[in-house]
C-alpha atoms as a PDB file:
ATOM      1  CA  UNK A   1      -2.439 -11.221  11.714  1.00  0.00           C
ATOM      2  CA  UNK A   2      -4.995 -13.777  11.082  1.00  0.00           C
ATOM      3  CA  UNK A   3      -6.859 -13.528   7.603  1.00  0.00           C
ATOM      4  CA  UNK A   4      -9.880 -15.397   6.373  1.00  0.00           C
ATOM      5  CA  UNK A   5      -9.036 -18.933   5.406  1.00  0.00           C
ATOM      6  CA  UNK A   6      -6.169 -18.818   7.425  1.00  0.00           C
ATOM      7  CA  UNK A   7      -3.004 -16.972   7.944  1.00  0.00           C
ATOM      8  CA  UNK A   8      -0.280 -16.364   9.858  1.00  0.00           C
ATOM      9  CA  UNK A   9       1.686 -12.777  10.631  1.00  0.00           C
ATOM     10  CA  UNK A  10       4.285 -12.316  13.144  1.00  0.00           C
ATOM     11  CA  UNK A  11       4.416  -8.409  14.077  1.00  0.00           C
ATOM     12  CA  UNK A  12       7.120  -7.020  15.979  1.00  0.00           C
ATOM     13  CA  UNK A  13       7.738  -3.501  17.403  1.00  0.00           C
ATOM     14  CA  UNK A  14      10.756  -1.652  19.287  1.00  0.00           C
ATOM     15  CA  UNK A  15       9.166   1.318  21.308  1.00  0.00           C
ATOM     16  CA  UNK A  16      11.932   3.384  22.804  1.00  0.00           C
ATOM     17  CA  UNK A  17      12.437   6.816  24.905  1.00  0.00           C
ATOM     18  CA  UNK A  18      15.143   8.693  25.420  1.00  0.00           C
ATOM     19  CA  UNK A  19      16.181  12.798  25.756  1.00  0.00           C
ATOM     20  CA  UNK A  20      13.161  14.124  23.989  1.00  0.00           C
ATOM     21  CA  UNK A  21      12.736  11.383  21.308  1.00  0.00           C
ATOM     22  CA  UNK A  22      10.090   8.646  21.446  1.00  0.00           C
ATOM     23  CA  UNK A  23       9.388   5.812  18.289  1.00  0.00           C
ATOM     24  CA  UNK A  24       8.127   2.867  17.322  1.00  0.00           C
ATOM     25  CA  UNK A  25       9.039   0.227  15.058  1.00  0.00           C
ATOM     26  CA  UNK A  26       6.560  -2.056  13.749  1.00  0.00           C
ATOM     27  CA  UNK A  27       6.563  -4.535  10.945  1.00  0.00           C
ATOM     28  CA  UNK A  28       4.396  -7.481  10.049  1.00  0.00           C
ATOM     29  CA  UNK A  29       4.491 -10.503   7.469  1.00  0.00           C
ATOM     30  CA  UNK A  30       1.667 -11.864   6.514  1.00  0.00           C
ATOM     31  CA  UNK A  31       0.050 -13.941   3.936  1.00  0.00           C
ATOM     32  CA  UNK A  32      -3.960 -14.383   3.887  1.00  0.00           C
ATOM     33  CA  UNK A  33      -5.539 -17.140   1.947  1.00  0.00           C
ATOM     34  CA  UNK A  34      -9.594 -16.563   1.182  1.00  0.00           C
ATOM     35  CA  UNK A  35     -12.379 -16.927  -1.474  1.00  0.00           C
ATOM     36  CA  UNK A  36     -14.373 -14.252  -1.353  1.00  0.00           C
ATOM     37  CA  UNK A  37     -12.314 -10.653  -0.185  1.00  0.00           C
ATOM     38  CA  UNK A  38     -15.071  -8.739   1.331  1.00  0.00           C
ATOM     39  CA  UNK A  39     -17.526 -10.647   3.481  1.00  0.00           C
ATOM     40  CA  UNK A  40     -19.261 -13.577   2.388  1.00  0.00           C
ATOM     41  CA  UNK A  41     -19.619 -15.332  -1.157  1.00  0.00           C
ATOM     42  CA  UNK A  42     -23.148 -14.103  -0.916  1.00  0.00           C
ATOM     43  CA  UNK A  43     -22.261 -10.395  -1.403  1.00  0.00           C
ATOM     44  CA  UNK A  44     -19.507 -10.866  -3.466  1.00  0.00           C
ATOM     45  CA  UNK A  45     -20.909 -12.838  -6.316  1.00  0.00           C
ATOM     46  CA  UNK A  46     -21.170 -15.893  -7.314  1.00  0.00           C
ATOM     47  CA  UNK A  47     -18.024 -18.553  -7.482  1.00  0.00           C
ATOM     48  CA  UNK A  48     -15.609 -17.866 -10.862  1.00  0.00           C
ATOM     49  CA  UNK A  49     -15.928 -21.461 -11.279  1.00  0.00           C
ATOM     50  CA  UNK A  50     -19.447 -22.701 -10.177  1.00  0.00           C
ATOM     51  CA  UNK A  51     -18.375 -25.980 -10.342  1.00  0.00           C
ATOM     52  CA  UNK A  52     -15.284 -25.966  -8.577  1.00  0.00           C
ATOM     53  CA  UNK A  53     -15.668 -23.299  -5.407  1.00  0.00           C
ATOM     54  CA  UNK A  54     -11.745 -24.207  -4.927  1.00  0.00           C
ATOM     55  CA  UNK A  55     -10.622 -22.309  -7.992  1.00  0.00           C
ATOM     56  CA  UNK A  56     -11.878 -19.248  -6.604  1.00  0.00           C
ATOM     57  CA  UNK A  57      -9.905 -19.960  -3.377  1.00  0.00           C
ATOM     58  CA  UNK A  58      -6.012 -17.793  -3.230  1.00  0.00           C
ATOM     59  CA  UNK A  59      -4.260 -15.011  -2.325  1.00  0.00           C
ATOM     60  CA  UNK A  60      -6.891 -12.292  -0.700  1.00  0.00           C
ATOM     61  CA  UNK A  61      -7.884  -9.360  -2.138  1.00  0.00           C
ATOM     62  CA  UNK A  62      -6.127  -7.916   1.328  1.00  0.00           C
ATOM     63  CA  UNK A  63      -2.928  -9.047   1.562  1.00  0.00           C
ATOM     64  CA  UNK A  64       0.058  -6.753   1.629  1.00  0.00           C
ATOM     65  CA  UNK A  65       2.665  -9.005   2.489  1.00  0.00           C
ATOM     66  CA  UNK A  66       5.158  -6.947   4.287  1.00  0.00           C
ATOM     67  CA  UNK A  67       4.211  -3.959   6.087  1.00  0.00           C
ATOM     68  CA  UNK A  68       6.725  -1.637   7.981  1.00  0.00           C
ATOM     69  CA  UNK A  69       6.076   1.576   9.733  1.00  0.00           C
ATOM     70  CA  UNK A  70       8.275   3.722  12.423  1.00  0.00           C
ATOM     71  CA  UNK A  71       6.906   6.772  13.968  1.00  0.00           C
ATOM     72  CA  UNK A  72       8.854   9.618  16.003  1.00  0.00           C
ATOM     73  CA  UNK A  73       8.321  12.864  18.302  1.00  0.00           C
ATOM     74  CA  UNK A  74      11.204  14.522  19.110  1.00  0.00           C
ATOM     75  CA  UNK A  75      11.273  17.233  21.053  1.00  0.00           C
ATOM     76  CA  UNK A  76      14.384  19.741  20.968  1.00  0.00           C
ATOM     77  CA  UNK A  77      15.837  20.933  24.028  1.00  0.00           C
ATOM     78  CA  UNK A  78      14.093  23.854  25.791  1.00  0.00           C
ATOM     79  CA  UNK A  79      16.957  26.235  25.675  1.00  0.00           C
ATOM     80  CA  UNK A  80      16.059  27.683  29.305  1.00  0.00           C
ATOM     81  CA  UNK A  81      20.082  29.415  29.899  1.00  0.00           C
ATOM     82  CA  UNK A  82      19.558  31.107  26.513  1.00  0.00           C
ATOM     83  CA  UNK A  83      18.283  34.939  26.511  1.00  0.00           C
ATOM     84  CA  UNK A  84      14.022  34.947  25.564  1.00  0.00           C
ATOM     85  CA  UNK A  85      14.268  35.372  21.987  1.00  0.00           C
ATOM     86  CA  UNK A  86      16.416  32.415  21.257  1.00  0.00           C
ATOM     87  CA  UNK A  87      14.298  30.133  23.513  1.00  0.00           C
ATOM     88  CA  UNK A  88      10.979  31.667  21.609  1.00  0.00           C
ATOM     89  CA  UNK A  89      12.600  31.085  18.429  1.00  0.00           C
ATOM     90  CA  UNK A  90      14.459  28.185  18.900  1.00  0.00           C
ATOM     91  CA  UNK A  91      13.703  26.226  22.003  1.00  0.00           C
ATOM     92  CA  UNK A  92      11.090  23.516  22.598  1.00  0.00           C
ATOM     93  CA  UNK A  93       9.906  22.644  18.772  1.00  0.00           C
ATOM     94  CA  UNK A  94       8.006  19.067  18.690  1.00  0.00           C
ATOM     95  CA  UNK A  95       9.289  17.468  14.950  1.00  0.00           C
ATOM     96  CA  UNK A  96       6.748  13.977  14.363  1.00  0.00           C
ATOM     97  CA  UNK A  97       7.004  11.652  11.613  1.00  0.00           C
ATOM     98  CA  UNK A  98       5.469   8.447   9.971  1.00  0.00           C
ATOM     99  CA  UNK A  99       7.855   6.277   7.960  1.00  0.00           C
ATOM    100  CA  UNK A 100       5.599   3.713   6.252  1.00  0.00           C
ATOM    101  CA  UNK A 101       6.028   1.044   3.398  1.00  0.00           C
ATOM    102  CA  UNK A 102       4.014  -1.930   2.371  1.00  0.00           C
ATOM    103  CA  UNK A 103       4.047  -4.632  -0.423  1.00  0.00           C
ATOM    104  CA  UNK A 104       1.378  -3.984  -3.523  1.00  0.00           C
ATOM    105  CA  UNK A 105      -2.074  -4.516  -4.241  1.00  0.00           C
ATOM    106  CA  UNK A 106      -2.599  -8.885  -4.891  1.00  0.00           C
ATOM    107  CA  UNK A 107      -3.814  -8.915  -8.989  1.00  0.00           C
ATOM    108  CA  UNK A 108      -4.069 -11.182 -11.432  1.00  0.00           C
ATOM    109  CA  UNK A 109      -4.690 -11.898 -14.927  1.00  0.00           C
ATOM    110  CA  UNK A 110      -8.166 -12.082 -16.762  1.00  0.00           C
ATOM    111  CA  UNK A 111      -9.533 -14.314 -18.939  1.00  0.00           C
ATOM    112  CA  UNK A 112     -10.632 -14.044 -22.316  1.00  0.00           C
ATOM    113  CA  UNK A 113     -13.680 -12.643 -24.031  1.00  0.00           C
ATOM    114  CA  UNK A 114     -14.649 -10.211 -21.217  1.00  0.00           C
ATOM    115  CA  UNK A 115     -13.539 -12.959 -19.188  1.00  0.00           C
ATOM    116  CA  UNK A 116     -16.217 -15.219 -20.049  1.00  0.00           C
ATOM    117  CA  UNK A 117     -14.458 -17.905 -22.394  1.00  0.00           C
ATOM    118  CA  UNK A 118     -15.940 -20.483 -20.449  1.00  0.00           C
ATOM    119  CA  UNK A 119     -19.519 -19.693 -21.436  1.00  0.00           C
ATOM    120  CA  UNK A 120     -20.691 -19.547 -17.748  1.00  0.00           C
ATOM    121  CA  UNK A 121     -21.741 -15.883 -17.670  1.00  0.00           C
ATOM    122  CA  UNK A 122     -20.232 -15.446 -14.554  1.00  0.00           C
ATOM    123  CA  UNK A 123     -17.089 -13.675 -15.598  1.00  0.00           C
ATOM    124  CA  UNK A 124     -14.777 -14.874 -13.309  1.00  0.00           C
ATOM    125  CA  UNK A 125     -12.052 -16.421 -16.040  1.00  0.00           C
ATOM    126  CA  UNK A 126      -8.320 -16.470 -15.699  1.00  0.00           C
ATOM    127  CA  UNK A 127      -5.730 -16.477 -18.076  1.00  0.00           C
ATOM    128  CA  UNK A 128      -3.655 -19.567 -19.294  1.00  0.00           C
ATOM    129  CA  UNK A 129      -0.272 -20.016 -18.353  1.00  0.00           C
ATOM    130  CA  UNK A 130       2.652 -20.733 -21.007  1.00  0.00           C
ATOM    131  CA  UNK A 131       4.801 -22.745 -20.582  1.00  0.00           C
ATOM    132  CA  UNK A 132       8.460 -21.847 -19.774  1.00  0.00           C
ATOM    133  CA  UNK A 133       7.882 -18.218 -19.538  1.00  0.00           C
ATOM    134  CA  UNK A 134       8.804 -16.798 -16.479  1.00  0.00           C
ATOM    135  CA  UNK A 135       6.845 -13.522 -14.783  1.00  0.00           C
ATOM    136  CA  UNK A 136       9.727 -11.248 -14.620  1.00  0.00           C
ATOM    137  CA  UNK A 137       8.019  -9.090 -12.600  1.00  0.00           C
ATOM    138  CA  UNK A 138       9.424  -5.671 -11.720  1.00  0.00           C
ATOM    139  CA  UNK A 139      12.262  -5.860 -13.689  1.00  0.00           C
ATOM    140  CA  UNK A 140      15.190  -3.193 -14.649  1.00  0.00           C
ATOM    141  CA  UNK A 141      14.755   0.525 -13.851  1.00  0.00           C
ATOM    142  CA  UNK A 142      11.198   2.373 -12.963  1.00  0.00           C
ATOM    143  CA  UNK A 143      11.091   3.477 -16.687  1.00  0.00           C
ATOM    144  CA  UNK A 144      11.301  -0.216 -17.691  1.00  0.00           C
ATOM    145  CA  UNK A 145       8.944  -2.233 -15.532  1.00  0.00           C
ATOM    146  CA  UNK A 146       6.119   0.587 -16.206  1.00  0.00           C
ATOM    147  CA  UNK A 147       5.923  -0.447 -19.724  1.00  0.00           C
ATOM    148  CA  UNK A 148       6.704  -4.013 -19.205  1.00  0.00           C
ATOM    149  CA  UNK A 149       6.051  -4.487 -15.400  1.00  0.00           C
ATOM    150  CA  UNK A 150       5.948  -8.289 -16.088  1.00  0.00           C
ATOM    151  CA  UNK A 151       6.447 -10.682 -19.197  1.00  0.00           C
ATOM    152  CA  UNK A 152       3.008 -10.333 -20.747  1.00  0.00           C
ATOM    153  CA  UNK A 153       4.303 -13.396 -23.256  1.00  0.00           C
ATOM    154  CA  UNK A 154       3.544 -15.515 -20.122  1.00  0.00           C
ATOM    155  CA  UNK A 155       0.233 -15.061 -20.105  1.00  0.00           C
ATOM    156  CA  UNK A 156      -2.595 -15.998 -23.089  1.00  0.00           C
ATOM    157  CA  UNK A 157      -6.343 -16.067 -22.883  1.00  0.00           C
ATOM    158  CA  UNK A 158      -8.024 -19.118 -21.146  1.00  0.00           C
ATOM    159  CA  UNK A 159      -9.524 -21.198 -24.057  1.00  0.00           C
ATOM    160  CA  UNK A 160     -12.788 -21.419 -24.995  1.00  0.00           C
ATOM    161  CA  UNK A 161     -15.083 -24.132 -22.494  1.00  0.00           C
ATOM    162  CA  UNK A 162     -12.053 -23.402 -20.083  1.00  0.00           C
ATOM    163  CA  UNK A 163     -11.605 -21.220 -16.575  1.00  0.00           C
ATOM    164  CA  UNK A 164      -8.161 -20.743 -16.668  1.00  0.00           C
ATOM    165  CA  UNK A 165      -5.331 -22.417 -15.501  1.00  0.00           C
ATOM    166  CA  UNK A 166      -3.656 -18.784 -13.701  1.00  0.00           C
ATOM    167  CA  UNK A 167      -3.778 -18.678 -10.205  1.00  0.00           C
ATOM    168  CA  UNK A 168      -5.728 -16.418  -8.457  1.00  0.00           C
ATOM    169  CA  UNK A 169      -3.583 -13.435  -7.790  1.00  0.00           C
ATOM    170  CA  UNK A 170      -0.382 -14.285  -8.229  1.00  0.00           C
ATOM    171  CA  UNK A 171       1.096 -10.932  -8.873  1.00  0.00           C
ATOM    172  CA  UNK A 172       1.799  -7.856  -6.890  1.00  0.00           C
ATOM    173  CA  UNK A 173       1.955  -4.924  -8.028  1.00  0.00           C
ATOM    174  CA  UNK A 174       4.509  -1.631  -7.180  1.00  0.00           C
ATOM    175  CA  UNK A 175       5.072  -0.861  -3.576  1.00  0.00           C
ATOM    176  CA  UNK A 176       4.032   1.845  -1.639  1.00  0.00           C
ATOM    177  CA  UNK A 177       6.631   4.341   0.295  1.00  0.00           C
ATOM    178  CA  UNK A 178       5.390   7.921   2.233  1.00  0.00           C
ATOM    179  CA  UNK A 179       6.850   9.638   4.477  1.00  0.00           C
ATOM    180  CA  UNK A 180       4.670  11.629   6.482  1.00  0.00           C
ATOM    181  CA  UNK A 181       6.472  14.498   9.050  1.00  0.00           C
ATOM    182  CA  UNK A 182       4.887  17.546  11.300  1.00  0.00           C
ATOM    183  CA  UNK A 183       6.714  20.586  12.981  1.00  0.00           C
ATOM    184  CA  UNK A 184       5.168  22.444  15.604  1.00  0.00           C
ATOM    185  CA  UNK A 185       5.732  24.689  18.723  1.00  0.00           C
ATOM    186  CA  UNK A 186       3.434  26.261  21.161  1.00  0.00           C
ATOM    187  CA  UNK A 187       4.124  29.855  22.460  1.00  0.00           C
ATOM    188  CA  UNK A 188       2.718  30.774  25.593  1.00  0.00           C
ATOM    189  CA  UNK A 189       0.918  34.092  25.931  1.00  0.00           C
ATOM    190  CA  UNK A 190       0.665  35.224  29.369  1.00  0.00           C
ATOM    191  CA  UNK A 191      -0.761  32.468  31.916  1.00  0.00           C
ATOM    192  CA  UNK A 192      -4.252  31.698  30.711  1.00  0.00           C
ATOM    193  CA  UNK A 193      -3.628  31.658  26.332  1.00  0.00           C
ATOM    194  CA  UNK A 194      -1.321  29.351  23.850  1.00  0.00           C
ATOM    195  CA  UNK A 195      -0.538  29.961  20.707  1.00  0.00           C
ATOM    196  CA  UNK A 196       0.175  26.850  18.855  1.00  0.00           C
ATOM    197  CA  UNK A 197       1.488  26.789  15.167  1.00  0.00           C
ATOM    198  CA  UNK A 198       1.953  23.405  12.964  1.00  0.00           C
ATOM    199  CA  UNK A 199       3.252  22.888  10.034  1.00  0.00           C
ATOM    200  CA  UNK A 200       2.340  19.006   8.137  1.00  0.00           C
ATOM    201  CA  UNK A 201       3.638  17.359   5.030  1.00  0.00           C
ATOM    202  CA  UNK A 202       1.573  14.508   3.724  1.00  0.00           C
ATOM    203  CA  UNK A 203       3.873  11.939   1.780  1.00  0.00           C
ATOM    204  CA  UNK A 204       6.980  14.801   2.238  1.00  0.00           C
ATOM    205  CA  UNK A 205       9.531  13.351  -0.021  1.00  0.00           C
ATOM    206  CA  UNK A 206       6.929  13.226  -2.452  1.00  0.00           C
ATOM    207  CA  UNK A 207       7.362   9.468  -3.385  1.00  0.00           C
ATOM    208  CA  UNK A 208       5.775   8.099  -6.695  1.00  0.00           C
ATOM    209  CA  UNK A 209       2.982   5.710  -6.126  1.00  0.00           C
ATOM    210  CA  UNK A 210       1.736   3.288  -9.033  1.00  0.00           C
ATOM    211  CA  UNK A 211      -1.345   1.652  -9.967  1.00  0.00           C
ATOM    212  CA  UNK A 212      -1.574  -2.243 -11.040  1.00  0.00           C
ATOM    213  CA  UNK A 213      -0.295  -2.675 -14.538  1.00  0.00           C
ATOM    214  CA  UNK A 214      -3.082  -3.756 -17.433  1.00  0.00           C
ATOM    215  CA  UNK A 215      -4.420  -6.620 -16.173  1.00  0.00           C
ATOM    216  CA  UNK A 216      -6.019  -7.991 -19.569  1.00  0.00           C
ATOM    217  CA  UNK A 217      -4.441  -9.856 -22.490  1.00  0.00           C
ATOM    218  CA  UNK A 218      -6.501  -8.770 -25.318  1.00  0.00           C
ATOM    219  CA  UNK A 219      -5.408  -5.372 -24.356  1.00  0.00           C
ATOM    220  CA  UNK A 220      -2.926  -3.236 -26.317  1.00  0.00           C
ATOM    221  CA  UNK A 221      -1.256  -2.149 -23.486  1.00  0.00           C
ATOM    222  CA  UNK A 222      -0.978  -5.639 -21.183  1.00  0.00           C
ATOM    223  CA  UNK A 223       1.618  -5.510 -18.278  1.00  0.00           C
ATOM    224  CA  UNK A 224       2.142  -1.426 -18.924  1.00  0.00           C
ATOM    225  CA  UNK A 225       1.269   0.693 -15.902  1.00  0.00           C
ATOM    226  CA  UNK A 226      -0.040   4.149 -17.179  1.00  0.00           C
ATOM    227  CA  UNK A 227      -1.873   5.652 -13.647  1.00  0.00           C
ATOM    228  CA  UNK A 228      -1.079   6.913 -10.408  1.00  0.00           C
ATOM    229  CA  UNK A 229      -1.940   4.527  -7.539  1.00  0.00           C
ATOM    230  CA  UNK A 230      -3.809   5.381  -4.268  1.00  0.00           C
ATOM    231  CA  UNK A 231      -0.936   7.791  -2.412  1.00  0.00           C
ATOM    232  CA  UNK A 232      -1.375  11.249  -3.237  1.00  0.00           C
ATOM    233  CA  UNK A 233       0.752  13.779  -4.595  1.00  0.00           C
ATOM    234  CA  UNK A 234       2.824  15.635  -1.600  1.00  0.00           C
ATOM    235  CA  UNK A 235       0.294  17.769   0.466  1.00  0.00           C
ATOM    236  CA  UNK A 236       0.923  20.561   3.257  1.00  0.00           C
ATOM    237  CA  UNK A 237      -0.864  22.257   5.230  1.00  0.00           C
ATOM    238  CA  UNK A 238      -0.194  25.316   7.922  1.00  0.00           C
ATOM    239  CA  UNK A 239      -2.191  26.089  11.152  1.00  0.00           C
ATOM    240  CA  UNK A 240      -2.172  28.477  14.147  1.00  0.00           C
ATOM    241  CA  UNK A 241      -4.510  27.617  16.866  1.00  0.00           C
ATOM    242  CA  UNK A 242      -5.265  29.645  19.613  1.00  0.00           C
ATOM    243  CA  UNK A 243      -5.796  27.757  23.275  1.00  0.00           C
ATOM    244  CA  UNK A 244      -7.725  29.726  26.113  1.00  0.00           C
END
């Protein structure tokens, strides 16, 4: 994967075939470097620091550092010795999946005063750093790291005439794990119809996902995460479908 400003990514996948089951195996690593996440500087907004168009420059907006995904179709065996109603009820079912997991969303902290310590109405400010306070950043069990995802004593408003001395996102936040699977089986009617039924599970195990954690120091709540992130809830769905 190459990223603006520059990046590297090495993806690999292992396809494979064999008695009725077919996957895939991919992963990536990746780091992408940019100033400006979503086209140019010009649609974006102006530069955090206009004085400095290098303090705007970091981790993108659109880097998930490690993404893995496997996918599979099996299809069980079609049961052709066995008597009709155990190859109709049991013969020839197709049973997909989707297996994926990534790294967080890139965040980091703001600034002060609406993030506009600095006076340059562009509120683009970043928080100071403290000194020998490390991040600690998912830390301890789930119920743990969503009040205190990282150390918020790290971090302190950027003072006044200042930018910032905080990196531009230099935290990630919770990752993201679904599991997506499908069951389905098509019974022939005669020569010319199908009936096909499918059954789908969106996110089947029903795996938590998180938002980013409070991203601002004057807040009472800094470094707690308190919403749901962008994977939905477990959904399923059921379908016949005639073909003629």
């Amino acid at each position: 994967m190459i990223g603006p400003g520059g990046l590297s990514g090495t993806p690999t996948s292992c396809p494979n075939r064999s008695h009725g089951l077919q996957f895939l195996v991919n992963y990536t690593f990746s780091k992408i470097l940019d100033t400006a996440s979503s086209g140019s500087i010009a649609f974006t907004g102006p530069l955090a620091d206009p004085f400095n168009p290098r303090f705007s420059r970091g981790i993108s907006d659109l880097n998930f550092r490690h993404v893995f995904s496997a996918n599979w179709v099996y299809q069980t065996p079609a049961l052709r010795g066995s008597n009709a109603l155990v190859k109709g009820a049991l013969g020839s079912w197709q049973i997909s999946g989707i297996w994926h997991a990534q790294s967080g969303i890139p965040f980091g902290i703001q600034g002060g005063k609406g993030n506009n310590s600095s006076l340059s109405q562009v509120g683009g400010d970043r928080a100071d750093l403290v000194p020998g306070q490390a991040f600690n950043v998912q830390q301890g069990s789930k119920s743990q790291w969503l009040v205190h995802y990282f150390n918020p004593s790290a971090f302190v408003s950027n003072a006044p005439g200042t930018f910032g001395n905080s990196a531009r996102n230099l935290l990630t936040g919770p990752r993201t794990i679904s599991v997506d699977l499908g069951i389905d089986k098509n019974f022939p009617i005669r020569e010319r119809y199908r009936l096909q039924f499918r059954w789908e599970m969106f996110n089947a195990l029903n795996h938590p996902s998180f938002s980013n954690p409070d991203n601002n120091p004057t807040d009472a709540p800094f470094g707690q995460i308190f919403s749901t992130g962008y994977v939905p809830a477990r959904v399923m769905q059921v379908a016949l479908k005639l073909h003629f």
